[in-house]
C-alpha atoms as a PDB file:
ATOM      1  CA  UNK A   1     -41.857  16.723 -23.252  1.00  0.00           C
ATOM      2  CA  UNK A   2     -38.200  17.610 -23.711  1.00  0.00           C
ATOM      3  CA  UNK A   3     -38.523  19.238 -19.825  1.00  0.00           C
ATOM      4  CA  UNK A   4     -39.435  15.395 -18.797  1.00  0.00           C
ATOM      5  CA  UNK A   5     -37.180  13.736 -20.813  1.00  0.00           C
ATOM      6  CA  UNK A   6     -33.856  16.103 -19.405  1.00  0.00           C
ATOM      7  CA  UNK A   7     -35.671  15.141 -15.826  1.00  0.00           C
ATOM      8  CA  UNK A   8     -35.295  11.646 -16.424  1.00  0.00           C
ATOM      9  CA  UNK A   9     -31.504  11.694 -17.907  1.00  0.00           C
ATOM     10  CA  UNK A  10     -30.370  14.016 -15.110  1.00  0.00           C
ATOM     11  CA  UNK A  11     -31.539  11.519 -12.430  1.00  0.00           C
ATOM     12  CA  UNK A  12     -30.538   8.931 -14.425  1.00  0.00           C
ATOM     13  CA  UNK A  13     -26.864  10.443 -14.563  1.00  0.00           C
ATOM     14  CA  UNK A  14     -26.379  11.690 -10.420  1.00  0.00           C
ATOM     15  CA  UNK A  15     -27.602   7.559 -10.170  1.00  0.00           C
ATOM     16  CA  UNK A  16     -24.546   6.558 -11.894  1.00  0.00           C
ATOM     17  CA  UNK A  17     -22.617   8.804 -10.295  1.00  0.00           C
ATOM     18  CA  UNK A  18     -23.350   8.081  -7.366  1.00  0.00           C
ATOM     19  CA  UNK A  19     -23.158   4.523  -7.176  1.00  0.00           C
ATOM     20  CA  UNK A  20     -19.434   5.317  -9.196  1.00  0.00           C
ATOM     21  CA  UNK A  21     -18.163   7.504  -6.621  1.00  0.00           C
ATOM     22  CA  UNK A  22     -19.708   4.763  -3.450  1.00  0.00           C
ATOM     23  CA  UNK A  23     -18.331   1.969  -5.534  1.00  0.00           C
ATOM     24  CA  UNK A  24     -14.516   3.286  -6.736  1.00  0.00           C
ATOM     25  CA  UNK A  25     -12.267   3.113  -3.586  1.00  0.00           C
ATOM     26  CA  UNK A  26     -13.370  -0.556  -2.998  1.00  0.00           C
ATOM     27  CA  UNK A  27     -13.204  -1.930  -6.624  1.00  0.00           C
ATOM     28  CA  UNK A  28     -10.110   0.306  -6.516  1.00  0.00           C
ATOM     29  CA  UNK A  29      -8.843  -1.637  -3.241  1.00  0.00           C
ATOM     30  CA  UNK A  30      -9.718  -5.115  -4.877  1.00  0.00           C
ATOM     31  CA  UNK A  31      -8.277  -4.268  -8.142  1.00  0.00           C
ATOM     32  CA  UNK A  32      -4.665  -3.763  -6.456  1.00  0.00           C
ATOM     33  CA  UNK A  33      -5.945  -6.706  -4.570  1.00  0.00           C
ATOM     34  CA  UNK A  34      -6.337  -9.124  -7.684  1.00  0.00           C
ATOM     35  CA  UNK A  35      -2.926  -7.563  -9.154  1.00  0.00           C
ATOM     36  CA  UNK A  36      -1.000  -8.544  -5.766  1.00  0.00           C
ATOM     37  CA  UNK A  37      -2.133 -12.300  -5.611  1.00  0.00           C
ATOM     38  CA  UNK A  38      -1.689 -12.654  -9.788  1.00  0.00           C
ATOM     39  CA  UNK A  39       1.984 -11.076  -9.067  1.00  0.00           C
ATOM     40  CA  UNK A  40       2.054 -13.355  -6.026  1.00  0.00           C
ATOM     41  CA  UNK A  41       1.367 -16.340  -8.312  1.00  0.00           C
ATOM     42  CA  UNK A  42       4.192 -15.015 -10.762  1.00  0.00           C
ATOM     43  CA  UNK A  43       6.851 -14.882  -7.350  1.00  0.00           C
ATOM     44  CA  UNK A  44       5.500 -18.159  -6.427  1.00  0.00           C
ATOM     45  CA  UNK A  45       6.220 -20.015  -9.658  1.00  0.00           C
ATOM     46  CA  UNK A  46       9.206 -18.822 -10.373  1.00  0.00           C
ATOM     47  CA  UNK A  47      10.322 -19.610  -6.767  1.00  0.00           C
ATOM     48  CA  UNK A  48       9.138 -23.428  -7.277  1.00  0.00           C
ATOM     49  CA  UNK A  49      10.338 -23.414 -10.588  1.00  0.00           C
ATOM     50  CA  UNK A  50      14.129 -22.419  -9.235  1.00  0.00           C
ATOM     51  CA  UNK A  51      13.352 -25.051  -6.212  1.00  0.00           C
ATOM     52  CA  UNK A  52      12.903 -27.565  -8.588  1.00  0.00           C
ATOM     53  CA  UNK A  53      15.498 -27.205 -11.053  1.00  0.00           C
ATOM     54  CA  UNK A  54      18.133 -26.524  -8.153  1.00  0.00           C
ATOM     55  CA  UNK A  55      18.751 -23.581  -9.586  1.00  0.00           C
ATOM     56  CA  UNK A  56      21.241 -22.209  -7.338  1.00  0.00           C
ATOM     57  CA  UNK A  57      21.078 -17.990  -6.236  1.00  0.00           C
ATOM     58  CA  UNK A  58      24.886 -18.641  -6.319  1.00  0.00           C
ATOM     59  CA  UNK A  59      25.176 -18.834 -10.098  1.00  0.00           C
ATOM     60  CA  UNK A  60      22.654 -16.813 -11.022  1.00  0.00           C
ATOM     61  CA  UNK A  61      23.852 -13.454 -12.841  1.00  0.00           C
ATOM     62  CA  UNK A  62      21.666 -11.361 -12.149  1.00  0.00           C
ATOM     63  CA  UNK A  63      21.279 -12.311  -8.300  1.00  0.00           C
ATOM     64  CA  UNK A  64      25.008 -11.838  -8.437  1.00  0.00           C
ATOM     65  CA  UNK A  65      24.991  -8.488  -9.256  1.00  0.00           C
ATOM     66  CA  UNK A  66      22.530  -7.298  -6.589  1.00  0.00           C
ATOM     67  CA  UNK A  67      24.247  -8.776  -3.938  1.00  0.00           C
ATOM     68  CA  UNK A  68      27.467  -6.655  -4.910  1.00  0.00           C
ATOM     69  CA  UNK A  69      25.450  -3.693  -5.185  1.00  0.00           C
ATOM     70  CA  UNK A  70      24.192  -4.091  -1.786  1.00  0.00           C
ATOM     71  CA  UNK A  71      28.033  -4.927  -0.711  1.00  0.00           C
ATOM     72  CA  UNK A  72      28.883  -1.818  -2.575  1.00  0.00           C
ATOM     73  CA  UNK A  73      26.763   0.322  -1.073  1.00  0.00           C
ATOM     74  CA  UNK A  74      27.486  -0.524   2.485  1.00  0.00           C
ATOM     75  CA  UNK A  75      31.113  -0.134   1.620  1.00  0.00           C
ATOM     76  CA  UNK A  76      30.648   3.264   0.223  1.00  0.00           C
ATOM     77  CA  UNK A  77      28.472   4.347   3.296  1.00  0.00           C
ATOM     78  CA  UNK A  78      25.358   4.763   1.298  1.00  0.00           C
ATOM     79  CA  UNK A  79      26.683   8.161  -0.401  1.00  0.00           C
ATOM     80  CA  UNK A  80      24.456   8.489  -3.114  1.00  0.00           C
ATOM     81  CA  UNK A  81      21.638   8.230  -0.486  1.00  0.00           C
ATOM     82  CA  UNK A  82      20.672  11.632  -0.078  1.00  0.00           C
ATOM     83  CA  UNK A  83      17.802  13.476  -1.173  1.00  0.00           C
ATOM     84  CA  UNK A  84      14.142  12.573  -2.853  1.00  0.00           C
ATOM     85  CA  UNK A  85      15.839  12.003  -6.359  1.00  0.00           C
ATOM     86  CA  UNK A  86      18.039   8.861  -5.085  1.00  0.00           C
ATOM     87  CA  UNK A  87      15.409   7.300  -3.571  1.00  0.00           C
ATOM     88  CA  UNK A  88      14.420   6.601  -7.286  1.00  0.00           C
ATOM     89  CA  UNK A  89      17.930   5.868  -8.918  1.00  0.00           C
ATOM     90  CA  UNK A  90      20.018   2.614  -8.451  1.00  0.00           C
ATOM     91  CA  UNK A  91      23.337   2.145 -10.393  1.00  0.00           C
ATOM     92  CA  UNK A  92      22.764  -1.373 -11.871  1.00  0.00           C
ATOM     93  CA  UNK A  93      20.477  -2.633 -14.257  1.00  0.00           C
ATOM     94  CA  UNK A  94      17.487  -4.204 -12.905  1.00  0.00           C
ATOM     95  CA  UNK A  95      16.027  -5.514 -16.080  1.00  0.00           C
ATOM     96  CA  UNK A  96      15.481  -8.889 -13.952  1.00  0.00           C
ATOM     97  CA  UNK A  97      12.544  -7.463 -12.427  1.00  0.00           C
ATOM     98  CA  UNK A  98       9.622  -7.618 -14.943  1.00  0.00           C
ATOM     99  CA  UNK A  99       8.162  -4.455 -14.647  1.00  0.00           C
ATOM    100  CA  UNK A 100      10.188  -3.128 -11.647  1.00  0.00           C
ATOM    101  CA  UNK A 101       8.569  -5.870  -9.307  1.00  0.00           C
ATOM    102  CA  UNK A 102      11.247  -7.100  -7.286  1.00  0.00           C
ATOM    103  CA  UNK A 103       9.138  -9.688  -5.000  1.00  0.00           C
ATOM    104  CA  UNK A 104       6.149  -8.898  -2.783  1.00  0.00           C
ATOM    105  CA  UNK A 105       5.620  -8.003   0.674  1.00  0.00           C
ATOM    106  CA  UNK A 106       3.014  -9.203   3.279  1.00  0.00           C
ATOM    107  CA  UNK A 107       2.561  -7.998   6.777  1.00  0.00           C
ATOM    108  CA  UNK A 108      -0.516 -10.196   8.709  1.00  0.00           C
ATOM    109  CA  UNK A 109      -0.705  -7.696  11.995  1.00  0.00           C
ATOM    110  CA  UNK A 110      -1.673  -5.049   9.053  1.00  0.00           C
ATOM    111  CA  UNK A 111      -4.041  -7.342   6.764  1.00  0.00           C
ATOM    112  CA  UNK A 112      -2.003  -6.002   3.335  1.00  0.00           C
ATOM    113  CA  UNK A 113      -0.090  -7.745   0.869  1.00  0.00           C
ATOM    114  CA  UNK A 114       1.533  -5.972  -1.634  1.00  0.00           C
ATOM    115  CA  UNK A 115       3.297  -5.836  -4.847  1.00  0.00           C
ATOM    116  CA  UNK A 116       7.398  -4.752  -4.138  1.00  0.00           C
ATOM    117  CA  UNK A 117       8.931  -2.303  -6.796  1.00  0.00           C
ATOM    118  CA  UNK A 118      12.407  -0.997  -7.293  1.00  0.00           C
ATOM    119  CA  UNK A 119      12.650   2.711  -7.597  1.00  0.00           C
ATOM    120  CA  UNK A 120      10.302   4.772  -5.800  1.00  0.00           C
ATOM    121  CA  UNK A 121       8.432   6.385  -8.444  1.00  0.00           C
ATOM    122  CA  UNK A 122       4.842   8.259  -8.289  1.00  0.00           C
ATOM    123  CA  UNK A 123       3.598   5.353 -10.840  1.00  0.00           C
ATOM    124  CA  UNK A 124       5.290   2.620  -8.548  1.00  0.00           C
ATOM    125  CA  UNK A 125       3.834   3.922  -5.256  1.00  0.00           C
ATOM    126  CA  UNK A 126       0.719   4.221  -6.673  1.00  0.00           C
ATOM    127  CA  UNK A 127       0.626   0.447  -7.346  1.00  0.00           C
ATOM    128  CA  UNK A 128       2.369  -0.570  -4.000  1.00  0.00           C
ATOM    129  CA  UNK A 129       5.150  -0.504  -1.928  1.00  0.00           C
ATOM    130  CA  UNK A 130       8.828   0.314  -3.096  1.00  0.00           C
ATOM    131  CA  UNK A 131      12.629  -0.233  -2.393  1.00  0.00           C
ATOM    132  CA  UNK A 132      14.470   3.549  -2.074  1.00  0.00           C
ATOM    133  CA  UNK A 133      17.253   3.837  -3.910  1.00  0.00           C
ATOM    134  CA  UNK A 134      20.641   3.253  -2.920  1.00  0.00           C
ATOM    135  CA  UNK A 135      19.400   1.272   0.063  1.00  0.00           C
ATOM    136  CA  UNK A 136      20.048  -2.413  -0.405  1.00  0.00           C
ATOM    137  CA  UNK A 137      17.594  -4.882  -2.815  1.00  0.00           C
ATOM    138  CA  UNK A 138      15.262  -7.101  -0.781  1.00  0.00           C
ATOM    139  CA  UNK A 139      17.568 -10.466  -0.597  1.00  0.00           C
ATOM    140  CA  UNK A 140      18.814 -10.441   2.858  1.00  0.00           C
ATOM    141  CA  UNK A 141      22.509 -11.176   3.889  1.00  0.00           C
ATOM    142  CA  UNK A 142      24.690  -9.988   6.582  1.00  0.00           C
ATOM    143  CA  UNK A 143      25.111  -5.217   6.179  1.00  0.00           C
ATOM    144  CA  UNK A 144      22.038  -4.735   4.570  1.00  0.00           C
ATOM    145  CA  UNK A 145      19.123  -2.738   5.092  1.00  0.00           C
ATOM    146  CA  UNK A 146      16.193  -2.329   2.705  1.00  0.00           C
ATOM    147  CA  UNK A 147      14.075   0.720   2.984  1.00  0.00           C
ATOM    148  CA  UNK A 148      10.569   0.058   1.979  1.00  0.00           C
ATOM    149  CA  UNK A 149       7.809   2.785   1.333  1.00  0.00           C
ATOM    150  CA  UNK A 150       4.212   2.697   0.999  1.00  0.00           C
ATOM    151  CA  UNK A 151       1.410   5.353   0.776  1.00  0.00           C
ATOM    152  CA  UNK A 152      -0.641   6.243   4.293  1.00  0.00           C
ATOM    153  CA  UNK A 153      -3.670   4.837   2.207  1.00  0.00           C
ATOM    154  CA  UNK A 154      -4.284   5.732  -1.792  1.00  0.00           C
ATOM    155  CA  UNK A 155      -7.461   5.913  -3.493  1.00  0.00           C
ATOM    156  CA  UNK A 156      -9.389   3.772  -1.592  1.00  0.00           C
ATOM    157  CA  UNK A 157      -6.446   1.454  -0.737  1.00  0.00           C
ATOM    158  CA  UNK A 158      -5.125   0.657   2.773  1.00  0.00           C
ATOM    159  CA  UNK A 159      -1.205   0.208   1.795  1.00  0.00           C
ATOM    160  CA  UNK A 160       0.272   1.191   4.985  1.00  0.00           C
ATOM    161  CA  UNK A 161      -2.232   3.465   6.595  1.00  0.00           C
ATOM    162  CA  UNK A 162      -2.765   0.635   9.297  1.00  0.00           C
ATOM    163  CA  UNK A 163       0.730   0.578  10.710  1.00  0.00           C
ATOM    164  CA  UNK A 164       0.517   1.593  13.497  1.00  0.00           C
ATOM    165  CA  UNK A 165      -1.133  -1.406  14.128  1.00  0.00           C
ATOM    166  CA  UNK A 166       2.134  -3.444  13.974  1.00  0.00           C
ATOM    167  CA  UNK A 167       3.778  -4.332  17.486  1.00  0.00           C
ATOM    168  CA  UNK A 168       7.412  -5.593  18.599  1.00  0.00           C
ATOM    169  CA  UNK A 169       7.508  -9.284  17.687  1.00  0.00           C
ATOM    170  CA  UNK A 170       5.162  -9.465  15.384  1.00  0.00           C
ATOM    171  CA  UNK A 171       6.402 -10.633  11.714  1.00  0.00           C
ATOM    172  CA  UNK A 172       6.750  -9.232   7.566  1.00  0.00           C
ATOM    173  CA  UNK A 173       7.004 -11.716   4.887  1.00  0.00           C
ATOM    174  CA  UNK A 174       9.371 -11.378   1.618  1.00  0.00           C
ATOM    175  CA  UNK A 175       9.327 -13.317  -1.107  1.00  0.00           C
ATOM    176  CA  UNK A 176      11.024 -12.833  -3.961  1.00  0.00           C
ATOM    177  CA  UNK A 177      12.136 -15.436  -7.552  1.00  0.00           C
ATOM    178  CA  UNK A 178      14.978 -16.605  -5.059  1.00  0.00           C
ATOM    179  CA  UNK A 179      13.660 -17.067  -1.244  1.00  0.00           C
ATOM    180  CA  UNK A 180      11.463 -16.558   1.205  1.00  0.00           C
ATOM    181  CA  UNK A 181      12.418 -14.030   3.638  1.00  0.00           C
ATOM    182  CA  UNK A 182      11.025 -14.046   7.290  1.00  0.00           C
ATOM    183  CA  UNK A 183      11.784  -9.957   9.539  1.00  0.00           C
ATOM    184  CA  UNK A 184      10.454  -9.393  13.020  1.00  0.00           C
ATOM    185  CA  UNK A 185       9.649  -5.737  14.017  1.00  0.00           C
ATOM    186  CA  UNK A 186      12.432  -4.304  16.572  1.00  0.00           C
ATOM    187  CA  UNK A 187      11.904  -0.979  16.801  1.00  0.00           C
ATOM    188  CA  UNK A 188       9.531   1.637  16.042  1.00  0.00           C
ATOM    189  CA  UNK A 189      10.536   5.193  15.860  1.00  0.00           C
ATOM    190  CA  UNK A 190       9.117   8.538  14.465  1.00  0.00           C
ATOM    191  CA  UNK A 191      11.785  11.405  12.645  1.00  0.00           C
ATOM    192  CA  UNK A 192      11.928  14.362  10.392  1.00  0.00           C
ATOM    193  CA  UNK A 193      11.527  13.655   6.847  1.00  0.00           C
ATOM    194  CA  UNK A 194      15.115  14.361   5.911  1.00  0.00           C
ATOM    195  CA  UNK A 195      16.333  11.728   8.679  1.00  0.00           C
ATOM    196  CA  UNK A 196      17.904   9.596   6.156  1.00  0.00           C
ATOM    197  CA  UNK A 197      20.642   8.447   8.276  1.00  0.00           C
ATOM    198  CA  UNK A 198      18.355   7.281  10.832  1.00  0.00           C
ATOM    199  CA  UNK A 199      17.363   3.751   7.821  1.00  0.00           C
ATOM    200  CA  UNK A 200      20.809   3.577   6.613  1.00  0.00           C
ATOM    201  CA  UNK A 201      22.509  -0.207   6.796  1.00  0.00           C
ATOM    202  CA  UNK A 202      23.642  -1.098  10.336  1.00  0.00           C
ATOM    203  CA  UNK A 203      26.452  -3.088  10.408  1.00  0.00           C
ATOM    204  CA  UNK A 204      26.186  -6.457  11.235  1.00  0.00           C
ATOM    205  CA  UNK A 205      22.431  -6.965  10.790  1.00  0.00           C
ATOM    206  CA  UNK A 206      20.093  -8.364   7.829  1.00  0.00           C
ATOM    207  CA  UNK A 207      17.338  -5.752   7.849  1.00  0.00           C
ATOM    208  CA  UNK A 208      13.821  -4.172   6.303  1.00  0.00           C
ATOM    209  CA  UNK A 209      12.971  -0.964   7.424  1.00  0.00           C
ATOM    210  CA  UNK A 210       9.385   0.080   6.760  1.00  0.00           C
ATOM    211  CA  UNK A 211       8.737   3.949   5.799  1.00  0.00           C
ATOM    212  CA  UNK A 212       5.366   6.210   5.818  1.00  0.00           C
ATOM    213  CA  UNK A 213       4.273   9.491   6.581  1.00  0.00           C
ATOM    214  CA  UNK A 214       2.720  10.399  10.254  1.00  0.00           C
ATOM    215  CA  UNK A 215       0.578  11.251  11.716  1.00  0.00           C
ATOM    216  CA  UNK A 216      -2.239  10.251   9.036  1.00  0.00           C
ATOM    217  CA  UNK A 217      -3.713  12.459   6.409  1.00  0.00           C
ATOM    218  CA  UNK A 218      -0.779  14.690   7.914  1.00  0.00           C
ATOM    219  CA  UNK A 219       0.849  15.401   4.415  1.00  0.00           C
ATOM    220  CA  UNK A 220       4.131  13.870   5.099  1.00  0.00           C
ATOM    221  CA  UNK A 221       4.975  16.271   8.970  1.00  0.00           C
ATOM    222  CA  UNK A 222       6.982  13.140   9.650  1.00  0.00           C
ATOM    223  CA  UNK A 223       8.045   9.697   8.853  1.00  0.00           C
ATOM    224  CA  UNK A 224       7.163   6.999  10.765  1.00  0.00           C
ATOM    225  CA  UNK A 225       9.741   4.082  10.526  1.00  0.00           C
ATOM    226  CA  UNK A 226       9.452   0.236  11.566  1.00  0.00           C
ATOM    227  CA  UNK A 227      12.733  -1.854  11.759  1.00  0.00           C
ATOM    228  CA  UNK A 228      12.822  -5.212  11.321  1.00  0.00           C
ATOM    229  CA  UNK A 229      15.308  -7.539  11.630  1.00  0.00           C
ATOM    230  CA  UNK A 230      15.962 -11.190   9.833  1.00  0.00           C
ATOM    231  CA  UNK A 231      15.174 -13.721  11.599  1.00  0.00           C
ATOM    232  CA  UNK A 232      15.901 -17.625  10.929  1.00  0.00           C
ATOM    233  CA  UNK A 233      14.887 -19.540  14.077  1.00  0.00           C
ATOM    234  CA  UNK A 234      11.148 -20.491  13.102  1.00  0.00           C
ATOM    235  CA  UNK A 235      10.733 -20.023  17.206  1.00  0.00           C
ATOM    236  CA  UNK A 236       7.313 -18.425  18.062  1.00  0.00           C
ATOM    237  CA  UNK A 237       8.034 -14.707  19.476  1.00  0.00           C
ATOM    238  CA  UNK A 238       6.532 -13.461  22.197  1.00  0.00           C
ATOM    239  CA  UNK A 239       4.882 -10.098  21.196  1.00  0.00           C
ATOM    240  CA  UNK A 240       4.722  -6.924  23.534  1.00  0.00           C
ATOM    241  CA  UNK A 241       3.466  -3.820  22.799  1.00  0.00           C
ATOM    242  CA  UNK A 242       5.956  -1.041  21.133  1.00  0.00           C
ATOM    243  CA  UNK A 243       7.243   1.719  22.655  1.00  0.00           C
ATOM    244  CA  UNK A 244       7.578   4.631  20.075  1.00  0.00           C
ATOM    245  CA  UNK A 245      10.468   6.529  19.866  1.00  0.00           C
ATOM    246  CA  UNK A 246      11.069  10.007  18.580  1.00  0.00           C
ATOM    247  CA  UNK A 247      13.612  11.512  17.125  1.00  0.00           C
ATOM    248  CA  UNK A 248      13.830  14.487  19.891  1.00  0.00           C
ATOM    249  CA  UNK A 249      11.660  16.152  22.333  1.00  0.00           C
ATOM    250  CA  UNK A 250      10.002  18.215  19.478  1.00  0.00           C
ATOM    251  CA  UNK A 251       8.536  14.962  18.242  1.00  0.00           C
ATOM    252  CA  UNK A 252       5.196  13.647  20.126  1.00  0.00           C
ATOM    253  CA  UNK A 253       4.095  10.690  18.752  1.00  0.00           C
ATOM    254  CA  UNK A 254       0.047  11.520  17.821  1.00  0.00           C
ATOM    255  CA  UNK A 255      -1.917   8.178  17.672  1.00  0.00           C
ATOM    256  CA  UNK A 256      -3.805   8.455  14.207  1.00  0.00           C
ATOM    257  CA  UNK A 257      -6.363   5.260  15.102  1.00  0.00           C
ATOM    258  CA  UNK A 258      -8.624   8.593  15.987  1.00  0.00           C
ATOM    259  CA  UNK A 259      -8.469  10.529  12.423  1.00  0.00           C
ATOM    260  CA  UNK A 260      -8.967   6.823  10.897  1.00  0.00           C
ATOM    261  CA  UNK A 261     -11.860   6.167  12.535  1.00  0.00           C
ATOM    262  CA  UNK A 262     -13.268   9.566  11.856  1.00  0.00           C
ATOM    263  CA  UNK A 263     -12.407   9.547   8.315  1.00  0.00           C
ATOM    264  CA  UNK A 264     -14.390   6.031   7.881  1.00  0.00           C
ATOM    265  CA  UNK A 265     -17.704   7.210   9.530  1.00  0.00           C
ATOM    266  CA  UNK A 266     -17.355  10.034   7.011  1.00  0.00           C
ATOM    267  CA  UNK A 267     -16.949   7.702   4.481  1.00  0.00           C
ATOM    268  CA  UNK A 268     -19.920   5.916   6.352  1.00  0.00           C
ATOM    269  CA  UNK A 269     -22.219   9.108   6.458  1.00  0.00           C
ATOM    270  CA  UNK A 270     -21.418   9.780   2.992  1.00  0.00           C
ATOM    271  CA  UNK A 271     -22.006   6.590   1.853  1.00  0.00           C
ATOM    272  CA  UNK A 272     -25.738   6.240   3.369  1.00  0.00           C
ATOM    273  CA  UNK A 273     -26.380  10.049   1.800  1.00  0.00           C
ATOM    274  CA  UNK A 274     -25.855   8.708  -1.300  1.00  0.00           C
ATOM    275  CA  UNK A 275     -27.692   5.677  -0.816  1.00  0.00           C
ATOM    276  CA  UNK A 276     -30.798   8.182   0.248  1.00  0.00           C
ATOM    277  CA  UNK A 277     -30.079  10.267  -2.676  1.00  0.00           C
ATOM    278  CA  UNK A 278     -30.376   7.188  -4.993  1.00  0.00           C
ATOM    279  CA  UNK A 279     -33.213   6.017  -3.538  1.00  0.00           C
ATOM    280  CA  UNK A 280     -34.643   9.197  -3.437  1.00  0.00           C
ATOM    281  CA  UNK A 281     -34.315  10.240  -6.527  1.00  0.00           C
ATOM    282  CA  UNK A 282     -35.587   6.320  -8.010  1.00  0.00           C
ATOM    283  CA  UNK A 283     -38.718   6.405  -5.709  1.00  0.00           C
ATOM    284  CA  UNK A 284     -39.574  10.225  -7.214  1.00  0.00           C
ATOM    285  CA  UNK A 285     -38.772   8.987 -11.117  1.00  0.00           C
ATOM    286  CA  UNK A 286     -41.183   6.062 -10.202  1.00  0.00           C
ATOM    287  CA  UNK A 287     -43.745   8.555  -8.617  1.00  0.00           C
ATOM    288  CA  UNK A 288     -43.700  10.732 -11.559  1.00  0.00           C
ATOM    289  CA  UNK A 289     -43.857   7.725 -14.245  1.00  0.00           C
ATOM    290  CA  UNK A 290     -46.840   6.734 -11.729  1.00  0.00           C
ATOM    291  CA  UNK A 291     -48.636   9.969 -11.673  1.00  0.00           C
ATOM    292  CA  UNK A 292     -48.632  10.283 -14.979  1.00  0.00           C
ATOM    293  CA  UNK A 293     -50.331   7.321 -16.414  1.00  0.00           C
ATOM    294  CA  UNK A 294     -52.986   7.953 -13.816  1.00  0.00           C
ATOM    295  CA  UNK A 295     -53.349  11.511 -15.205  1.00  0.00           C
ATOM    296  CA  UNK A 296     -53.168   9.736 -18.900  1.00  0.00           C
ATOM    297  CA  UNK A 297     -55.512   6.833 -18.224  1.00  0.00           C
ATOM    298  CA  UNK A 298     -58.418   9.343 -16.488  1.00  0.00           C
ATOM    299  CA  UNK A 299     -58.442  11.413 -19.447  1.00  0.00           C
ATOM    300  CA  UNK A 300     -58.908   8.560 -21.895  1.00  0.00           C
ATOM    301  CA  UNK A 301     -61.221   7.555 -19.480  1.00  0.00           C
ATOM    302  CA  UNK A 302     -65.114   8.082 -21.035  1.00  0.00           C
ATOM    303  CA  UNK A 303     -66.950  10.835 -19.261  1.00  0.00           C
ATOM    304  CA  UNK A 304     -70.858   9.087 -17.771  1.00  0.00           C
END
């Protein structure tokens, strides 16, 4: 009896974990989802709510001081901007970001939108994309350059494993408490991972740079960057395909649509095996609970 019963809780428990482990990268994916439009909401309200009270960026404080920080570090030539531990340290208080949120980030050519920290951080990454430090806060203006990072896919979610996808012309949204922000990819380039002067400010231009590892599931061999550049027109842009430029002739770019579409028949494959082993393993419970009563009910059964 104890032999049947273990039977029964051990199928019981590969059912649940198998339907977990099918299940967790896409409620995973749509929890980060449901976080990204409720912080959307947050951005949105408190960008009407300025609207509405004319509350001009001018006299706000706190705007204040991250425009002079971005002034200052153009000024300064970015000094502090240097190694893996400044890309997590800025040298003002940003206690007017609730939760390090700065604003949020949505690219249509790559189907994400996405929460927008300060400091990149393990926990922050994790949860979206981020704004290195000592590159300048995402709230445009004339020297300024913000270098935003995302994860080549994490646990299930996308983040900016689809970037390659992006082409010249096409366009990345920022919104923040203040404005609406409007970049059109330039350039796309791929360099070492200690390139940093290759997404420092260039003078004269309002700027994002997006930042990810390449090629994918590559552990960070190189960093593939995506300048963008402010633009204010509203005029539709004619898109053309990107040419992708290395940083030398040890570079070659390695097109990772390939290893994505591998990885997600894998995930495919894997998927249906577990589906089989569920079903399986239900259908062979069911036999047994079958077969038994049969084999119960014909020996109650009187003999003639």
């Amino acid at each position: 009896m104890l032999k049947k019963v273990f039977r029964f809780l051990f199928s019981v428990c590969l059912i649940v974990l198998g339907i977990g482990m099918s299940l967790y990268p896409a409620v995973r994916s749509e929890k980060i989802h449901m976080e990204a439009i409720s912080y959307q909401k947050e951005v949105d309200n408190a960008y009407k709510q300025n609207k509405e009270q004319k509350k001009k960026k001018e006299s706000d404080p706190f705007y204040q001081s991250i425009k002079k920080y971005n002034e200052d570090i153009y000024k300064n030539g970015q000094k502090d901007f240097k190694d893996a531990f400044s890309y997590t340290w800025f040298p003002i208080p940003l206690n007017g970001f609730k939760e390090e949120r700065c604003g949020y980030i949505k690219i249509p050519a790559m189907d994400v939108q996405l929460p927008l920290y300060v400091r990149a951080t393990k926990k922050n990454m994790a949860k979206g994309a981020t704004v290195l430090g000592n590159t300048s806060l995402p709230i445009g203006g004339n020297n300024t350059n913000s270098v935003i990072a995302g994860h080549r896919g994490y646990q299930g979610s996308p983040y900016f494993r689809e970037i390659e996808k992006l082409q010249i012309g096409d366009k990345v949204y920022i919104k923040n408490q203040w404005e609406k922000l409007t970049y059109i990819v330039k350039r796309i380039k791929i360099v070492y991972p200690n390139d940093s002067d290759e997404v420092k400010i260039q003078p004269g231009k309002d700027m994002v740079t997006l930042l990810t590892c390449h090629p994918y599931r590559s552990h960070g061999r190189y960093r593939y960057l995506v300048f963008c550049e402010r633009d204010t027109s509203k005029k539709a842009v004619k898109k053309k395909k990107a040419v992708i430029e290395t940083k030398d002739k040890t570079i070659t770019y390695e097109p990772s649509e390939p290893e994505i579409k591998k990885e997600n028949i894998i995930k495919q494959i894997a998927g249906f095996f577990i589906l089989f082993c569920i079903i399986f393993l239900l259908f062979n419970n069911l036999f047994f609970l079958i077969k038994r009563q049969f084999y119960k009910k014909n020996k109650d059964s009187p003999n003639f």
